[in-house]
N, C-alpha and C. Protein backbone atom coordinates (compact mmCIF):
# COMPACT_ATOMS: atom_id res chain seq x y z
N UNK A 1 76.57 119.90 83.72
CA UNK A 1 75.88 120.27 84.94
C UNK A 1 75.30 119.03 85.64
N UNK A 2 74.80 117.62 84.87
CA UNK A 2 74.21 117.42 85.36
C UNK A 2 75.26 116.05 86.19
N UNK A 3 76.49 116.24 85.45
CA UNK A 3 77.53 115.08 86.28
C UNK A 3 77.97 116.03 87.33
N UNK A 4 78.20 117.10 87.83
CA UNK A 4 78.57 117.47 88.85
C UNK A 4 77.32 117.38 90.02
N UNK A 5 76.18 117.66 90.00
CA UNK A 5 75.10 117.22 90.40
C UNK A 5 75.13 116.28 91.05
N UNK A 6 75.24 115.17 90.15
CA UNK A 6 75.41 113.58 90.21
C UNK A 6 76.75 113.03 91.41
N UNK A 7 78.05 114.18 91.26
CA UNK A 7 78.92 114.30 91.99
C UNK A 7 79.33 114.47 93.10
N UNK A 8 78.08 115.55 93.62
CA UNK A 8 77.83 116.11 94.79
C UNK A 8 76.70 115.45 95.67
N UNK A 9 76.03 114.62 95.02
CA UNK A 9 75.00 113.71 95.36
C UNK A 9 75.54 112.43 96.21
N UNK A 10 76.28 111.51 94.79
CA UNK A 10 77.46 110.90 95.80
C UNK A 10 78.31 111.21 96.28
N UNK A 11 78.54 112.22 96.40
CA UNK A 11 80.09 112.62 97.88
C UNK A 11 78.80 113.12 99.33
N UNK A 12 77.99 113.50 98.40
CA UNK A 12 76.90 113.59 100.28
C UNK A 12 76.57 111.76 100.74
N UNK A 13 76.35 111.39 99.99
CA UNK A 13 75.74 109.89 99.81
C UNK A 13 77.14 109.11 100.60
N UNK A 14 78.03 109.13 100.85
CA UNK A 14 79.20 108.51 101.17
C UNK A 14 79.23 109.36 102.63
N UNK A 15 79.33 110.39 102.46
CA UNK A 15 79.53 110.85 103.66
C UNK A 15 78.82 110.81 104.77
N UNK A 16 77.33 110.55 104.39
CA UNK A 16 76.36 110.34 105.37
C UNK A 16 76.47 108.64 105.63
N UNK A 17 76.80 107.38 104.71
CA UNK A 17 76.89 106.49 104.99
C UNK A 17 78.31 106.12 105.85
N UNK A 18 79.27 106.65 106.14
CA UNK A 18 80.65 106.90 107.18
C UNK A 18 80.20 107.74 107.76
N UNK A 19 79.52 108.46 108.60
CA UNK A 19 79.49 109.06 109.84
C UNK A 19 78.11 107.82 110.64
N UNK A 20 77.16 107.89 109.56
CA UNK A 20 76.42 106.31 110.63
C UNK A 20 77.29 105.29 111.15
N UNK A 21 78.10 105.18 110.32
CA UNK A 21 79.32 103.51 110.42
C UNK A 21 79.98 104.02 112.09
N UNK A 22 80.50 105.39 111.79
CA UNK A 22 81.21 105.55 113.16
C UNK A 22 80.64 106.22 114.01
N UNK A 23 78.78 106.28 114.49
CA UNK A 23 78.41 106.12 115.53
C UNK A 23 77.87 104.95 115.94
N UNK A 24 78.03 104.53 115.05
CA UNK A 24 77.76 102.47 115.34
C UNK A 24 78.44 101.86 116.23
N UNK A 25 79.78 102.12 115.91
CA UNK A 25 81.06 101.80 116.61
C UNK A 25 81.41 102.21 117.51
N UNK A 26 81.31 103.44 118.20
CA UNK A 26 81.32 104.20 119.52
C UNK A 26 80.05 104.19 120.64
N UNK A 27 79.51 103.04 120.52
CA UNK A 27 78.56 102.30 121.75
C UNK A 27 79.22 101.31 122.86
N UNK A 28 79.30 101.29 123.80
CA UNK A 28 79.74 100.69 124.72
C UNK A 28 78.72 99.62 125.30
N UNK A 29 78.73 98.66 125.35
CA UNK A 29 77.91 97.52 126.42
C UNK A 29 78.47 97.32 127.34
N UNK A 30 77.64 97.41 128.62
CA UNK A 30 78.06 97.47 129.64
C UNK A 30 76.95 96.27 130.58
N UNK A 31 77.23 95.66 131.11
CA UNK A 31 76.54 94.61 131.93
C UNK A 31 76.01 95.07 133.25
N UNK A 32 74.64 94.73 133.59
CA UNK A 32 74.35 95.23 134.73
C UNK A 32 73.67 93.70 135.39
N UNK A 33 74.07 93.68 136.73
CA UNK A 33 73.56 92.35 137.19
C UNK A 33 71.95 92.66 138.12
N UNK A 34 71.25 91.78 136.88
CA UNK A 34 69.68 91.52 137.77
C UNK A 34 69.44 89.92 138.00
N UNK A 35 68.48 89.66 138.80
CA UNK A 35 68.37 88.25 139.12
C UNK A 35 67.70 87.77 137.87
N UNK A 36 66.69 88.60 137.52
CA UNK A 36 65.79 88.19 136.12
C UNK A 36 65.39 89.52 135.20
N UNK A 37 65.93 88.82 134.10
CA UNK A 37 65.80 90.49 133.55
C UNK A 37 65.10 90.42 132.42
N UNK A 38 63.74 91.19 132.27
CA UNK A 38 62.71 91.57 132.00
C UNK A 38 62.93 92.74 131.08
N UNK A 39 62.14 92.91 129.91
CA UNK A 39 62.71 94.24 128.68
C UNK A 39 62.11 95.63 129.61
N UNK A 40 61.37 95.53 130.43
CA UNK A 40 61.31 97.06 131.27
C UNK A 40 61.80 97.01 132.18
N UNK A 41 62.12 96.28 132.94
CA UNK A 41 62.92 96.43 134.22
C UNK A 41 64.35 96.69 133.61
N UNK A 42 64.84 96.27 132.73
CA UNK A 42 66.39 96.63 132.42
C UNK A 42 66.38 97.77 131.73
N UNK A 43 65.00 97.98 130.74
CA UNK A 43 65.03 99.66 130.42
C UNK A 43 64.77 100.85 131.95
N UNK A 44 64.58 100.34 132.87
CA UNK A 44 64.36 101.22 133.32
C UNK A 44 65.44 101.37 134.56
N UNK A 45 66.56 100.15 134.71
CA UNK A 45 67.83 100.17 135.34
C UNK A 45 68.46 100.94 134.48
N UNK A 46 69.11 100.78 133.15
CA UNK A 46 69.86 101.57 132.23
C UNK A 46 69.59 103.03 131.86
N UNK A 47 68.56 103.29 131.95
CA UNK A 47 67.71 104.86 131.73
C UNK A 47 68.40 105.66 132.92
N UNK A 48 67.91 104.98 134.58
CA UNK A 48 67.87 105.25 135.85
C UNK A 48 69.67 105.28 135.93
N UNK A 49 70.29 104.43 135.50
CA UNK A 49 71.97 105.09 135.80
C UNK A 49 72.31 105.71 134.59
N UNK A 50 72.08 105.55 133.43
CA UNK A 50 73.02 106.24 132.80
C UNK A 50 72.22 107.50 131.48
N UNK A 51 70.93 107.50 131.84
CA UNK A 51 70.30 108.52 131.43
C UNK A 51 69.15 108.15 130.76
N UNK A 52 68.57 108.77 129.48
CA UNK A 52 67.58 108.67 129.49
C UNK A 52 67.77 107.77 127.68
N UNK A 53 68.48 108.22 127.19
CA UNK A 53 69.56 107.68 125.62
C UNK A 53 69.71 106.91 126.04
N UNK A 54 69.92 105.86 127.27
CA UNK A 54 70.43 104.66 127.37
C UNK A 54 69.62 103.46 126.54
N UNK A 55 70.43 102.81 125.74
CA UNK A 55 69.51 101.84 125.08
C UNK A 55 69.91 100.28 126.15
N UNK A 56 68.88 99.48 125.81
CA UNK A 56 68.95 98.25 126.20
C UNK A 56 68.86 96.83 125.87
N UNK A 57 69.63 95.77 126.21
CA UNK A 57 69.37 94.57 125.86
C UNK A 57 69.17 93.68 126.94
N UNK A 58 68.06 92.40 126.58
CA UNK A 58 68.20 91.64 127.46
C UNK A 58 68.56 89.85 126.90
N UNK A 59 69.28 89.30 127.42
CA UNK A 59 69.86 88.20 126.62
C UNK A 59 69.33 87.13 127.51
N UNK A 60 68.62 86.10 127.06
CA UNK A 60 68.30 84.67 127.76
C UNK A 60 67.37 84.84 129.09
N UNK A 61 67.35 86.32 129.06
CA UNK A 61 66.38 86.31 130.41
C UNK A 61 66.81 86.26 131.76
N UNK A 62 68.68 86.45 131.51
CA UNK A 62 69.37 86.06 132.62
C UNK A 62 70.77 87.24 132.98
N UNK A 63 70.38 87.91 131.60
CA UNK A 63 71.47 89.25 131.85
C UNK A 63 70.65 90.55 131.26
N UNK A 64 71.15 91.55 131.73
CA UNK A 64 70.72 93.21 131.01
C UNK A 64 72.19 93.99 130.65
N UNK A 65 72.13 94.10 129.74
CA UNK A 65 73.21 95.34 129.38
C UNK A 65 73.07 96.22 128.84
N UNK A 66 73.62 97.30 129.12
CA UNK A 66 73.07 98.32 128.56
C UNK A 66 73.83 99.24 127.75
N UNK A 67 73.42 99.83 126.53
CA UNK A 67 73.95 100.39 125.37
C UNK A 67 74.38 102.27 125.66
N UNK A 68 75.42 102.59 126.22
CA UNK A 68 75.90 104.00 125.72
C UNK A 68 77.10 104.65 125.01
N UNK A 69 76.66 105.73 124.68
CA UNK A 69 77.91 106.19 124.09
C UNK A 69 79.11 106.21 124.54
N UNK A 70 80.28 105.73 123.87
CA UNK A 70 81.89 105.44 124.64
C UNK A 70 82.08 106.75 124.96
């Protein structure tokens, strides 16, 4: 009893670690052009077009892109 347990533990344990892996992978970056880009001003360009899930990055202070689902 207690290896099937053990069995069903890791086959949930695997399965939950491959479905994170492949919503990892199905994010899209997408570039949005600001003159200076600031961590709320680009959260609130990326929110404002592509919803409210939109995640964000800002790189060097000189680009925003923004994170959605493919």
């Amino acid at each position: 009893m207690k290896c099937l347990m053990f069995t069903i533990f890791m086959l949930a344990l695997l399965f939950a670690a491959g479905t994170t892996e492949v919503t990892a992978i199905m994010e899209c970056i997408i570039p949005v052009p600001t003159k200076n880009c600031e961590d709320a001003s680009c959260k609130n360009l990326c929110q404002g077009k592509y919803g409210p899930r939109a995640g964000h990055i800002c790189q060097s202070c000189a680009s925003c892109f923004c994170l959605i689902p493919c």
